[in-house]
PDB file of N, CA and C in Angstrom:
ATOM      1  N   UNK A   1      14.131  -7.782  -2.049  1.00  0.00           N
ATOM      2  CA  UNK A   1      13.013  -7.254  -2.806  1.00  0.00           C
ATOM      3  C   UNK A   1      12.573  -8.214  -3.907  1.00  0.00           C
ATOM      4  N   UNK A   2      13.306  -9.119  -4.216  1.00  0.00           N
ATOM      5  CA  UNK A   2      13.011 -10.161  -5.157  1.00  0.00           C
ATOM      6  C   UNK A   2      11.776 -11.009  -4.899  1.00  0.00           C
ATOM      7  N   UNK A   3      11.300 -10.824  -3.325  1.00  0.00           N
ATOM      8  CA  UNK A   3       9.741 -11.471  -3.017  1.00  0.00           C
ATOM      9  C   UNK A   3       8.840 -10.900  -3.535  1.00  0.00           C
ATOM     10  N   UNK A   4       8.984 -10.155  -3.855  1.00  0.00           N
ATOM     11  CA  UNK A   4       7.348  -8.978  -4.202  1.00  0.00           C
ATOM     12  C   UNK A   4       7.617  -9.752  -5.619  1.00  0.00           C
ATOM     13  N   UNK A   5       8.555  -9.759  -6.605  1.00  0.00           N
ATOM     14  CA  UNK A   5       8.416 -10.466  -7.912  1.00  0.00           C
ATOM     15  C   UNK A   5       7.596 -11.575  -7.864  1.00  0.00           C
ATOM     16  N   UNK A   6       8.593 -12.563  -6.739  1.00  0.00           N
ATOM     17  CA  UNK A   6       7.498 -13.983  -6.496  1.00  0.00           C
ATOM     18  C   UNK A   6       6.303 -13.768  -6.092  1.00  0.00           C
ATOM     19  N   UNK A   7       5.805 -12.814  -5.145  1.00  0.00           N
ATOM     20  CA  UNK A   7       4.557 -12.333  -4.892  1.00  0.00           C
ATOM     21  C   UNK A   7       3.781 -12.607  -6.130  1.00  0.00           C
ATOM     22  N   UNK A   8       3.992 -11.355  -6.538  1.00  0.00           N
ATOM     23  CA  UNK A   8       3.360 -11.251  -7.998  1.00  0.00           C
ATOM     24  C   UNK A   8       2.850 -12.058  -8.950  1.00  0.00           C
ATOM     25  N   UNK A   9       4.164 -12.775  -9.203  1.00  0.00           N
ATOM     26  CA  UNK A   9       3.823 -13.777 -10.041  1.00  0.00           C
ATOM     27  C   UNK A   9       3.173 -14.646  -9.863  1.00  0.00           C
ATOM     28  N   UNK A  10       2.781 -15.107  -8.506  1.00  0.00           N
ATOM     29  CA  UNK A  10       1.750 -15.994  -8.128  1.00  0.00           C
ATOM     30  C   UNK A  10       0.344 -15.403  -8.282  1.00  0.00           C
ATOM     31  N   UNK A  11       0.427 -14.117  -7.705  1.00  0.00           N
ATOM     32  CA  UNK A  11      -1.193 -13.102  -7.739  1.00  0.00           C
ATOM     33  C   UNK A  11      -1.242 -13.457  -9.284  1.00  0.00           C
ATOM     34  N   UNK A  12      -0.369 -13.120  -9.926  1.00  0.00           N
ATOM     35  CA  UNK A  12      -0.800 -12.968 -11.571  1.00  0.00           C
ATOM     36  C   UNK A  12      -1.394 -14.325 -12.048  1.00  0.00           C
ATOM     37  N   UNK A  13      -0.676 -15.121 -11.998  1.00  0.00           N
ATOM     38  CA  UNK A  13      -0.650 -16.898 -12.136  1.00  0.00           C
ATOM     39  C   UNK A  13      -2.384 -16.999 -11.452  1.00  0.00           C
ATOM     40  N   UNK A  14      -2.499 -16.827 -10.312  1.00  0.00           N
ATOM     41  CA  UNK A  14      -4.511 -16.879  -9.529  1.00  0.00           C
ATOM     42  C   UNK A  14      -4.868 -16.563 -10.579  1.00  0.00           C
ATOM     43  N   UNK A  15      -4.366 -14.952 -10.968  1.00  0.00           N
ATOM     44  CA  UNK A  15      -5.384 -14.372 -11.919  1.00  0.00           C
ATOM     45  C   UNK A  15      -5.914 -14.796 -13.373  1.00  0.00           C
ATOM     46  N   UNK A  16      -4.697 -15.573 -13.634  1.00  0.00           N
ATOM     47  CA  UNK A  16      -4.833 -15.722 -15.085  1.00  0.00           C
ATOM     48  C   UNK A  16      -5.477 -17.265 -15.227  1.00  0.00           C
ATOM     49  N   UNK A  17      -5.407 -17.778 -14.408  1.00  0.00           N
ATOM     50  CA  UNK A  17      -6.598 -18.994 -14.115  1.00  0.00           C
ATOM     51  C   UNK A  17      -7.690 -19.054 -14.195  1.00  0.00           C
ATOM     52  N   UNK A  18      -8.085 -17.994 -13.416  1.00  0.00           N
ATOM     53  CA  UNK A  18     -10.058 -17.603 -13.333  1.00  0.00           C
ATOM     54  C   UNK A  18     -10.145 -16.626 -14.206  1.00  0.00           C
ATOM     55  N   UNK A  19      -9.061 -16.330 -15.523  1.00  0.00           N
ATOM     56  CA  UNK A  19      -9.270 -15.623 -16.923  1.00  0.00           C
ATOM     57  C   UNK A  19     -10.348 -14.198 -16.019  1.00  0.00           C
ATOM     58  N   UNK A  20      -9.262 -13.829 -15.021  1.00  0.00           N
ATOM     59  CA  UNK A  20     -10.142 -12.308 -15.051  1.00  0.00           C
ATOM     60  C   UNK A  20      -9.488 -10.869 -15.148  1.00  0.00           C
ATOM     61  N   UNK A  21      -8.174 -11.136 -15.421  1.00  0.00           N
ATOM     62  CA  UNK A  21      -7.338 -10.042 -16.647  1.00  0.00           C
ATOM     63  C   UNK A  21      -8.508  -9.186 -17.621  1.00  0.00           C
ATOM     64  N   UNK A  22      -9.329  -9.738 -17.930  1.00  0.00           N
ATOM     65  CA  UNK A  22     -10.399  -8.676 -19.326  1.00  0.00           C
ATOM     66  C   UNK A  22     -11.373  -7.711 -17.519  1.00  0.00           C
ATOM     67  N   UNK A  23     -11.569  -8.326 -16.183  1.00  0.00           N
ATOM     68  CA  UNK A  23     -11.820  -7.232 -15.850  1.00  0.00           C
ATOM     69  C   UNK A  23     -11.158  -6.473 -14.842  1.00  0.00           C
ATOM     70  N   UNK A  24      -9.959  -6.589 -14.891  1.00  0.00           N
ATOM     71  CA  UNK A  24      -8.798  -5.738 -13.808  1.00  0.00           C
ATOM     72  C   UNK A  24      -8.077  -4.723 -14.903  1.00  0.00           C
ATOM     73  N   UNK A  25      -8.994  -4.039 -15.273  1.00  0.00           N
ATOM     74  CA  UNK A  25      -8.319  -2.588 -15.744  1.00  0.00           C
ATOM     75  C   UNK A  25      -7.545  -1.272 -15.262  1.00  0.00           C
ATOM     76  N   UNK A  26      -6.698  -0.492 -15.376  1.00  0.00           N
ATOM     77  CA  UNK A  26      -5.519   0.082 -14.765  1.00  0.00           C
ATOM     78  C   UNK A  26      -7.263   1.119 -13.591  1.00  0.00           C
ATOM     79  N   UNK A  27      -8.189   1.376 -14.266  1.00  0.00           N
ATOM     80  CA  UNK A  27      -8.895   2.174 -13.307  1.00  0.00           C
ATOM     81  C   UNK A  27      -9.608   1.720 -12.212  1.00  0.00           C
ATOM     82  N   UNK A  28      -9.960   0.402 -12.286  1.00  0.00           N
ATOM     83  CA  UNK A  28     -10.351  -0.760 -11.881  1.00  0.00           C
ATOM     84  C   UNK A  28      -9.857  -1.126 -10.587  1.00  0.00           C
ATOM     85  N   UNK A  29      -8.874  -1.509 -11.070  1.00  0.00           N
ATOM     86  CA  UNK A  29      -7.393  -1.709 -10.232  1.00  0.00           C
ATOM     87  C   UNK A  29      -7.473  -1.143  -8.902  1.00  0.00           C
ATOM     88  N   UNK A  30      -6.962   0.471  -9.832  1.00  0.00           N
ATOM     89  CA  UNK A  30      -6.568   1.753  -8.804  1.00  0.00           C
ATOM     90  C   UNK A  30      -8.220   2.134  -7.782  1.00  0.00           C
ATOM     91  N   UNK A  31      -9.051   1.631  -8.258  1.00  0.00           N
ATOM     92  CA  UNK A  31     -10.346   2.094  -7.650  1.00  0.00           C
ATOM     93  C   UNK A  31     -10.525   1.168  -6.663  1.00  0.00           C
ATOM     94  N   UNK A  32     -10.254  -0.082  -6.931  1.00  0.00           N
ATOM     95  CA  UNK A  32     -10.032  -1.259  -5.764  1.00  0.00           C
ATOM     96  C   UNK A  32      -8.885  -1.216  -4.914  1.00  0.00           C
ATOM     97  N   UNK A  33      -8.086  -0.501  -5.031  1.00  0.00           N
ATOM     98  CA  UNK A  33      -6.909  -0.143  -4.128  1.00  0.00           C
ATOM     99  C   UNK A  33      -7.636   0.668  -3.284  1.00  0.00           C
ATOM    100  N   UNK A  34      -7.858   1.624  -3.408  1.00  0.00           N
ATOM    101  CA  UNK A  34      -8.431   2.919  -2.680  1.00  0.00           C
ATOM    102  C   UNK A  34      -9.765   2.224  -1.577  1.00  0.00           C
ATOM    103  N   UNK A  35     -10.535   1.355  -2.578  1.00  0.00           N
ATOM    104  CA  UNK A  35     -11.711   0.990  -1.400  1.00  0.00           C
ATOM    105  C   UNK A  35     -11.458   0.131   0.227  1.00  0.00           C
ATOM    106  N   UNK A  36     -10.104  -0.513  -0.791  1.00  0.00           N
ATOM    107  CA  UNK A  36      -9.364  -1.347   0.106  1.00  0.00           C
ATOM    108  C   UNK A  36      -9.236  -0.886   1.473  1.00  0.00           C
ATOM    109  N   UNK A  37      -7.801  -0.057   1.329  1.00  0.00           N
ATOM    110  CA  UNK A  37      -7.960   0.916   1.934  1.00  0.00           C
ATOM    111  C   UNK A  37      -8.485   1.629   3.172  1.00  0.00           C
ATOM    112  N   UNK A  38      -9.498   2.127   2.364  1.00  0.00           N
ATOM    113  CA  UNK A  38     -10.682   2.769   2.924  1.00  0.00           C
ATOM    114  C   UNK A  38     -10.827   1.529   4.173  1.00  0.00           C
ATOM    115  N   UNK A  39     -10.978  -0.005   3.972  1.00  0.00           N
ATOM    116  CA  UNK A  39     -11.477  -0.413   4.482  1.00  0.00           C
ATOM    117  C   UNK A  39     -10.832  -0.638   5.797  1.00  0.00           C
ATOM    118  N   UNK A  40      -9.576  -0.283   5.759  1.00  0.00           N
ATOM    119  CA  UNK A  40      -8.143  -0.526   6.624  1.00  0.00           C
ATOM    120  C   UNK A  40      -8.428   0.607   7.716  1.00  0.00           C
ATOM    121  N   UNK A  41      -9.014   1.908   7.267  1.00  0.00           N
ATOM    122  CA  UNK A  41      -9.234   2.982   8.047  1.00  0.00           C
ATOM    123  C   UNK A  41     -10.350   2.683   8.522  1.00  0.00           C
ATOM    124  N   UNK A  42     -11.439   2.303   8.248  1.00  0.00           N
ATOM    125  CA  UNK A  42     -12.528   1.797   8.906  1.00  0.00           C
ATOM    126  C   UNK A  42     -12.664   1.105  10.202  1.00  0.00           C
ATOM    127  N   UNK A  43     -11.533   0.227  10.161  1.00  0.00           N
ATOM    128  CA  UNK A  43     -11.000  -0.123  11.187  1.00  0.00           C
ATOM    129  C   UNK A  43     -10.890   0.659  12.753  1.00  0.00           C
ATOM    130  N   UNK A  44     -10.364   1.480  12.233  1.00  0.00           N
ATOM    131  CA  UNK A  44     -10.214   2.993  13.444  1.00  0.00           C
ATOM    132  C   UNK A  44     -10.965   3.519  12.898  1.00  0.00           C
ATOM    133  N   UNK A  45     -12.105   3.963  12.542  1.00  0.00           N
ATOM    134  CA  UNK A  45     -12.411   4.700  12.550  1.00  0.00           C
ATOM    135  C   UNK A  45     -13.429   5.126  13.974  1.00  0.00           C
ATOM    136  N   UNK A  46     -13.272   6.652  14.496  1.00  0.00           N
ATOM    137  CA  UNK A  46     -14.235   6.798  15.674  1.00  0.00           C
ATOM    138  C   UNK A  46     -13.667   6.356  16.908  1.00  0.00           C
ATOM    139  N   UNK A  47     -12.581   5.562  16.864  1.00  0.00           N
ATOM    140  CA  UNK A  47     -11.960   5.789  17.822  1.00  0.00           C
ATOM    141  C   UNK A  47     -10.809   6.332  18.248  1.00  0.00           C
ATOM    142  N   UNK A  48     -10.709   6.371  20.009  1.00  0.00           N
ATOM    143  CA  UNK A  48     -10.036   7.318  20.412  1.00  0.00           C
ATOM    144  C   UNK A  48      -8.406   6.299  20.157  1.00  0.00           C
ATOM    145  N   UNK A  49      -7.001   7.029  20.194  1.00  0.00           N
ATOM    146  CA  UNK A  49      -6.306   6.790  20.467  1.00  0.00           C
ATOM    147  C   UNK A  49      -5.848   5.542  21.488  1.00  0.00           C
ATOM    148  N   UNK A  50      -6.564   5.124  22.523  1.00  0.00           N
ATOM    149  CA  UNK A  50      -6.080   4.065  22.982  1.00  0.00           C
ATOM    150  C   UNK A  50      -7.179   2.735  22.230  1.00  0.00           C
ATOM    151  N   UNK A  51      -8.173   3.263  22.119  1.00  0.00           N
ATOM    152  CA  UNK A  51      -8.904   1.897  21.337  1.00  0.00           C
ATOM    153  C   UNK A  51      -8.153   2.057  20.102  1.00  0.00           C
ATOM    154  N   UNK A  52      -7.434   2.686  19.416  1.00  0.00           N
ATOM    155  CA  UNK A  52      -6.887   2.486  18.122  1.00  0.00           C
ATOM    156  C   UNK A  52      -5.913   1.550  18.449  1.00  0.00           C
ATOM    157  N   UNK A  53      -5.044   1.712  19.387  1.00  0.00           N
ATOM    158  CA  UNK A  53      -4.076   0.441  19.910  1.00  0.00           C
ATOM    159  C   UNK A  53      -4.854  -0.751  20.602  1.00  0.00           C
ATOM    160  N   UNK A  54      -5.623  -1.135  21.239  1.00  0.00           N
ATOM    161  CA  UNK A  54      -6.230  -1.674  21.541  1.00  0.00           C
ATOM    162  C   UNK A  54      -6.785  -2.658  20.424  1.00  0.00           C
ATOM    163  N   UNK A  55      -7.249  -2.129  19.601  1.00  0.00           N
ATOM    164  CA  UNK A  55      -8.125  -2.936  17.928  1.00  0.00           C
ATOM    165  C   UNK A  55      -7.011  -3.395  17.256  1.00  0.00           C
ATOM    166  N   UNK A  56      -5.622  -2.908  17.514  1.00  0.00           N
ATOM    167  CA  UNK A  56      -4.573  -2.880  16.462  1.00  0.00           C
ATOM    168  C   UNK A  56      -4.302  -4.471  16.277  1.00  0.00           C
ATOM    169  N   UNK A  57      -3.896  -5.021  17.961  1.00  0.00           N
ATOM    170  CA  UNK A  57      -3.587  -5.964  18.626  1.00  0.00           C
ATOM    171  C   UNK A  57      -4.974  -6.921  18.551  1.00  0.00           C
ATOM    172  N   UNK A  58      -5.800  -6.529  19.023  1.00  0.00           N
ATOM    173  CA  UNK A  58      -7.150  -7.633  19.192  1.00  0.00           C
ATOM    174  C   UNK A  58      -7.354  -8.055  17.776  1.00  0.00           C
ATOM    175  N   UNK A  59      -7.757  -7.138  16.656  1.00  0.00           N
ATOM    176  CA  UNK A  59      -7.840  -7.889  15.204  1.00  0.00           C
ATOM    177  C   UNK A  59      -6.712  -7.654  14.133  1.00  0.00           C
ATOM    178  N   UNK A  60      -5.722  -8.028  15.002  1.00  0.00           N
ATOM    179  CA  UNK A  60      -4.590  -8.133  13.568  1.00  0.00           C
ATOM    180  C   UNK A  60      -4.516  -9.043  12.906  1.00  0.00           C
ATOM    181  N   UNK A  61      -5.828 -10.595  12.727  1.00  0.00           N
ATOM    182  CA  UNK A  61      -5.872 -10.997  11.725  1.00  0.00           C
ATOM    183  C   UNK A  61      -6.978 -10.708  10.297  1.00  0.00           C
ATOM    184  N   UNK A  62      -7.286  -9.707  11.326  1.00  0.00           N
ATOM    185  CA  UNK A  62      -8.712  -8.920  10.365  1.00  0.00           C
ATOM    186  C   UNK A  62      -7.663  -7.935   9.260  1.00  0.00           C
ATOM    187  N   UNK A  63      -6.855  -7.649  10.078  1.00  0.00           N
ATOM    188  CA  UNK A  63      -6.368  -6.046   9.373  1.00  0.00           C
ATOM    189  C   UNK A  63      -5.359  -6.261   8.617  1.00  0.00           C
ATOM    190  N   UNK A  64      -4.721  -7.819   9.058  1.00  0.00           N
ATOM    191  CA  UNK A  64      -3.431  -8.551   8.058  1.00  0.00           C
ATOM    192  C   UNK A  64      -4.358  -8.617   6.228  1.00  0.00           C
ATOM    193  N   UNK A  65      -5.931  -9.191   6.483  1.00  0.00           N
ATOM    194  CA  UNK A  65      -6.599  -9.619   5.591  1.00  0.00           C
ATOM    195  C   UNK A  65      -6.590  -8.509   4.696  1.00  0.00           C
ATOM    196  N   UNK A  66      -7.312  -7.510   5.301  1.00  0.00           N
ATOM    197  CA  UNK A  66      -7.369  -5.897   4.622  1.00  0.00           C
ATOM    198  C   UNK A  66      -5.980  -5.220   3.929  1.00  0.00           C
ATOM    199  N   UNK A  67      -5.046  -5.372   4.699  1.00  0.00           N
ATOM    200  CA  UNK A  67      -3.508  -4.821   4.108  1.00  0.00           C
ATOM    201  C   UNK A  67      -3.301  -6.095   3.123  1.00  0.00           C
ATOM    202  N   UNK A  68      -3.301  -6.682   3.096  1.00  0.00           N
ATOM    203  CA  UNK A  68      -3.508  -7.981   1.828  1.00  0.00           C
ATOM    204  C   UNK A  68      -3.779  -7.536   0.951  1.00  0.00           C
ATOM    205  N   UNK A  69      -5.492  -7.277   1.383  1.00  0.00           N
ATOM    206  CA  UNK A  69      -5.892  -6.770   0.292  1.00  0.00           C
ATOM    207  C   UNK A  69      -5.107  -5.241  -0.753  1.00  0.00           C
ATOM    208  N   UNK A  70      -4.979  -4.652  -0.176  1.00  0.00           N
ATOM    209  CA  UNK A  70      -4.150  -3.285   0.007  1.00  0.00           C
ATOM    210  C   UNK A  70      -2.756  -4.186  -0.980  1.00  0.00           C
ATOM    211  N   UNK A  71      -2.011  -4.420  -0.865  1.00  0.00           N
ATOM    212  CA  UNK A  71      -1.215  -4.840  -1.215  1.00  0.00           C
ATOM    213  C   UNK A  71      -1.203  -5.425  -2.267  1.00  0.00           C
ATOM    214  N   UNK A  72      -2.342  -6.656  -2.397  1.00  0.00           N
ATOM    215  CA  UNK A  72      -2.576  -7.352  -3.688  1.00  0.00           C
ATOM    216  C   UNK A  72      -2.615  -6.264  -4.877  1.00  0.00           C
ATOM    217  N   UNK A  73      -3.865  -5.622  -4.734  1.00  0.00           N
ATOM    218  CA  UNK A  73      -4.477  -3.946  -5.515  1.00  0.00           C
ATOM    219  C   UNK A  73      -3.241  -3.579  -6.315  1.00  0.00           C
ATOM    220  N   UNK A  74      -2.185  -3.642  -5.280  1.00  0.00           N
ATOM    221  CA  UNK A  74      -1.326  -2.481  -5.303  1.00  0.00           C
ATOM    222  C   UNK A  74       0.191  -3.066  -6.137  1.00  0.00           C
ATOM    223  N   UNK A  75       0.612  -4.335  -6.096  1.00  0.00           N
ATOM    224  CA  UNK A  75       0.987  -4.747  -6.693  1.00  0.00           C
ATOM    225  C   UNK A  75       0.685  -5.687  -7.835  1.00  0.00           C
ATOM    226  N   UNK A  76      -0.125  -5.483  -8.043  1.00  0.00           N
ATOM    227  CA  UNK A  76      -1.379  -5.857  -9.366  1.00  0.00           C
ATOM    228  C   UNK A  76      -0.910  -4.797 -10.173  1.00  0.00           C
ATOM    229  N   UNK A  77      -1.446  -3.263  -9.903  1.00  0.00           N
ATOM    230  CA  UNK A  77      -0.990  -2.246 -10.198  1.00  0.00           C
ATOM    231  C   UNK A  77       0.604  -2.086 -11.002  1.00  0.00           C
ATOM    232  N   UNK A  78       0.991  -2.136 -10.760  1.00  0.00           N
ATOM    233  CA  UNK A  78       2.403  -1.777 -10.716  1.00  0.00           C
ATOM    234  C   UNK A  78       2.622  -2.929 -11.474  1.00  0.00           C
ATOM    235  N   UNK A  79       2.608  -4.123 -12.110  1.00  0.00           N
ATOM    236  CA  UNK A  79       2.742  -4.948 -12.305  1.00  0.00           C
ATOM    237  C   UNK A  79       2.099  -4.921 -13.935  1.00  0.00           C
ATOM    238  N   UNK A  80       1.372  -4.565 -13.834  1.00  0.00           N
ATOM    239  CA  UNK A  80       0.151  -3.887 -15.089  1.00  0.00           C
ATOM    240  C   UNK A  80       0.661  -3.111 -16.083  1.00  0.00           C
ATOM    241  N   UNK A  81       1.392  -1.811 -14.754  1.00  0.00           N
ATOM    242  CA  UNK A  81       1.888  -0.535 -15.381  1.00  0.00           C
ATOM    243  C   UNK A  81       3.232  -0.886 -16.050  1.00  0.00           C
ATOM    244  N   UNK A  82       3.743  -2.106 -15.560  1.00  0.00           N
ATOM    245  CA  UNK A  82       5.381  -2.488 -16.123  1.00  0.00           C
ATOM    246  C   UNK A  82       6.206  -1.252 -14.721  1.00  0.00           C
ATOM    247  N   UNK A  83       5.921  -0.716 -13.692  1.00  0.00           N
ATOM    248  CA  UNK A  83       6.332  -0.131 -12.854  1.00  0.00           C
ATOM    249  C   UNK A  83       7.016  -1.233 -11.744  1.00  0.00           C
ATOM    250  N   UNK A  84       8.736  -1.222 -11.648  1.00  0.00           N
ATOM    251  CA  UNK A  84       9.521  -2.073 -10.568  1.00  0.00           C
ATOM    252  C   UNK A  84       9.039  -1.143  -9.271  1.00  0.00           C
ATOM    253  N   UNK A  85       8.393  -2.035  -8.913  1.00  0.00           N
ATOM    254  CA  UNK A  85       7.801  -1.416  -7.326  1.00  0.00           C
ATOM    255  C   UNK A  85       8.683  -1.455  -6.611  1.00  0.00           C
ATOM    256  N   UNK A  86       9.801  -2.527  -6.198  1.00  0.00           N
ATOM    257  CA  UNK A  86      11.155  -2.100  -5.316  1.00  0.00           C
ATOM    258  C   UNK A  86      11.535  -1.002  -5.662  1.00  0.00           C
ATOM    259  N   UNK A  87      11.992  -0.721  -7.213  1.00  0.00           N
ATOM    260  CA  UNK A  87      12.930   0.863  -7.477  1.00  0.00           C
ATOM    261  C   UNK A  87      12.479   1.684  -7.323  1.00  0.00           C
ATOM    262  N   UNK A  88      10.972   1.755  -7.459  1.00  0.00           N
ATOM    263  CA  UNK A  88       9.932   3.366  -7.435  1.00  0.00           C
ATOM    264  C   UNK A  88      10.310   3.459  -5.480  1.00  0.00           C
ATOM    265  N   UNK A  89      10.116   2.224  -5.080  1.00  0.00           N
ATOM    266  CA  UNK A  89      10.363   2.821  -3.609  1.00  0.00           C
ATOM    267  C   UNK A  89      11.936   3.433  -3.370  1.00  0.00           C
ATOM    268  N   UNK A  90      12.570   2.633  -3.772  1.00  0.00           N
ATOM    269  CA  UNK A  90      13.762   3.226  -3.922  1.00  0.00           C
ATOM    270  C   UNK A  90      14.407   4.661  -4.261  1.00  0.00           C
ATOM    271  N   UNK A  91      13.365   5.179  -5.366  1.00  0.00           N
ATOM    272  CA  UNK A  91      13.596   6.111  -6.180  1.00  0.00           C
ATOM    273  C   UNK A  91      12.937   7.283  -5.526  1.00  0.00           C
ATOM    274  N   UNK A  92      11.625   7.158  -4.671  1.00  0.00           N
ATOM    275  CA  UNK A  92      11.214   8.302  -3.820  1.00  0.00           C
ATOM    276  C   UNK A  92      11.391   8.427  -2.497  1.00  0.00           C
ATOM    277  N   UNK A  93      11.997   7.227  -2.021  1.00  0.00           N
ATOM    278  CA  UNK A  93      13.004   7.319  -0.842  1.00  0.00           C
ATOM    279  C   UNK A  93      14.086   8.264  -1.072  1.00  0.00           C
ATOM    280  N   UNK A  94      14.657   8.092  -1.990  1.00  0.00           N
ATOM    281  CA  UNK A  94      15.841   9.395  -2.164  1.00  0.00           C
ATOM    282  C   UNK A  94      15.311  10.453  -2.624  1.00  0.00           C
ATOM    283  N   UNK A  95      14.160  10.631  -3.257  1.00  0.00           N
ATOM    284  CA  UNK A  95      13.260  12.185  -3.781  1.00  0.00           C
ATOM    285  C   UNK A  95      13.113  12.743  -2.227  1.00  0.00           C
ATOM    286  N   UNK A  96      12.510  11.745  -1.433  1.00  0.00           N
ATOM    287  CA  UNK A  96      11.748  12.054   0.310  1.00  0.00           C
ATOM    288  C   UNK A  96      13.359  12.414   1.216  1.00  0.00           C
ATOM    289  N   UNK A  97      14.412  11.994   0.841  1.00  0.00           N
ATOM    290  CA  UNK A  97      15.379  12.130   1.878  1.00  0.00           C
ATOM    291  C   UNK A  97      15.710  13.685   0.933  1.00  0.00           C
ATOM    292  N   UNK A  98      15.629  14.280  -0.183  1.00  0.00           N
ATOM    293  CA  UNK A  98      16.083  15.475  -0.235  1.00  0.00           C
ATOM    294  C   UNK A  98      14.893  16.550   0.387  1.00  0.00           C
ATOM    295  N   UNK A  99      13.927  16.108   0.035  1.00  0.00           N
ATOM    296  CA  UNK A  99      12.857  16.934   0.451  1.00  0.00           C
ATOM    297  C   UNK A  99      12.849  17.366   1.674  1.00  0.00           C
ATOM    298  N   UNK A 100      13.417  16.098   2.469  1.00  0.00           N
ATOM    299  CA  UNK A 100      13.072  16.093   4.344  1.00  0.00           C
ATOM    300  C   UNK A 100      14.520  16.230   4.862  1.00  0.00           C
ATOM    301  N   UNK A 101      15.427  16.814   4.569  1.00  0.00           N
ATOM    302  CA  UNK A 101      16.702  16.488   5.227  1.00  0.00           C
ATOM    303  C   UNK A 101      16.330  16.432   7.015  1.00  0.00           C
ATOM    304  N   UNK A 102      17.619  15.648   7.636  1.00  0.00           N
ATOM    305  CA  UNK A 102      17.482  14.894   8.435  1.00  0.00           C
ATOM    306  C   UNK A 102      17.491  16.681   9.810  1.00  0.00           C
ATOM    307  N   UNK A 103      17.939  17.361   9.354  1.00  0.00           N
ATOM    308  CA  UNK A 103      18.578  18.597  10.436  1.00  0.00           C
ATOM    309  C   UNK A 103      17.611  18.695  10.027  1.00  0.00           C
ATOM    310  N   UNK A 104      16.636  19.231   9.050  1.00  0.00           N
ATOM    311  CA  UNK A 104      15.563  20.079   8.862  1.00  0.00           C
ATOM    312  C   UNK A 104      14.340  19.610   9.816  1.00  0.00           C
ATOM    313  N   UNK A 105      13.819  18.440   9.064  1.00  0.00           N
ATOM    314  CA  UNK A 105      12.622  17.789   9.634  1.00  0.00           C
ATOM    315  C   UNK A 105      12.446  16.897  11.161  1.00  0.00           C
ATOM    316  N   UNK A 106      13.509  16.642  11.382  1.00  0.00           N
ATOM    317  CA  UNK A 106      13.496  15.668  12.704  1.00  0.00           C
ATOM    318  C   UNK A 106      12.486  15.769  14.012  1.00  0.00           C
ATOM    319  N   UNK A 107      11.839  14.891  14.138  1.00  0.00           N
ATOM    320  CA  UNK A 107      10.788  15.306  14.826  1.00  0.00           C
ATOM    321  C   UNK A 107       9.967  16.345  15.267  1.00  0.00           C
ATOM    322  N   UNK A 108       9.853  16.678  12.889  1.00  0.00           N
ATOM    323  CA  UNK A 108       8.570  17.321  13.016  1.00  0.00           C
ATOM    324  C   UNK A 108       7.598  17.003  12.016  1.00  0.00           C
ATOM    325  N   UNK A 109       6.223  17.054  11.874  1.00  0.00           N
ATOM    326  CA  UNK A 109       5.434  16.806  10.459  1.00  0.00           C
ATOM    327  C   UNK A 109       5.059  17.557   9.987  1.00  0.00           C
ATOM    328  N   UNK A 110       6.146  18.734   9.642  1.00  0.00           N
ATOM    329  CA  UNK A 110       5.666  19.748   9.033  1.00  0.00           C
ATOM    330  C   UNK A 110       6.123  19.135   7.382  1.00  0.00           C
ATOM    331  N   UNK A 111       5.074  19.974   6.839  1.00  0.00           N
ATOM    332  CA  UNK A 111       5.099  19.694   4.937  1.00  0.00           C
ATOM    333  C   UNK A 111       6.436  20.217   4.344  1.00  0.00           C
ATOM    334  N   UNK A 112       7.493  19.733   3.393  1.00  0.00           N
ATOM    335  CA  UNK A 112       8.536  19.569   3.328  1.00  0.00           C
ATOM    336  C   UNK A 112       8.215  21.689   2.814  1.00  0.00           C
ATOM    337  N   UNK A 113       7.543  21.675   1.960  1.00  0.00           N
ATOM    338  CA  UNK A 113       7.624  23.175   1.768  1.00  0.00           C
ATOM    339  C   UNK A 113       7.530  24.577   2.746  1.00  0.00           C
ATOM    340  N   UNK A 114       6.975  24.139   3.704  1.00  0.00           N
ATOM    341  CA  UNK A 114       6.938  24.603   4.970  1.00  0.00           C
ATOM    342  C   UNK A 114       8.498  24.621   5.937  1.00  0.00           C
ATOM    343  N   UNK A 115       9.294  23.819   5.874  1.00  0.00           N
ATOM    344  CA  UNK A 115      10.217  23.753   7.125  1.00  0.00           C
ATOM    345  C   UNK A 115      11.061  24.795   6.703  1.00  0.00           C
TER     346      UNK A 115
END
């Protein structure tokens, strides 16, 4: 998990070059995450199940670009907030393994309050 640090610190290092820290604000940020995103689903969007596999494979250097993007956003974020993005995953991985125990949920997607 020590890559996402180096990650970072390089995204940050771009950023602080082209001095554009005064406009990546925490809402900013989070609003460019989301469009991101958005843009990742766009992708599929309208199609059926086998063109969704089909597109997955044909432009996975389109969709590497987009989850990039997704990612950059996102550890920008977190980075901002002073939030260790390894531990938060860490930390709701074990919130998600009480929620979902393994007898309970196992091949099903029902909502943890539901099972």
């Amino acid at each position: 998990m020590g890559e996402i640090k180096e990650i970072t610190q390089r995204m940050m290092a771009f950023r602080a070059e082209r001095d554009w820290k005064q406009f990546h604000n925490h809402k900013d940020v989070a609003l460019s995450l989301v469009l991101e995103a958005a843009e990742v689903l766009e992708h599929f969007q309208w199609k059926s199940p086998e063109e969704v596999e089909r597109h997955g494979r044909e432009c996975k250097a389109e969709l590497a670009d987009e989850l990039a993007d997704v990612a950059w956003y996102l550890f920008e974020l977190a980075h901002d907030l002073d939030i260790d993005l390894p531990q938060a995953i860490e930390c709701k991985t074990a919130k998600n393994a009480a929620k979902y125990p393994v007898e309970k949920c196992k091949g099903r997607h029902t909502k943890y309050n539901k099972l």
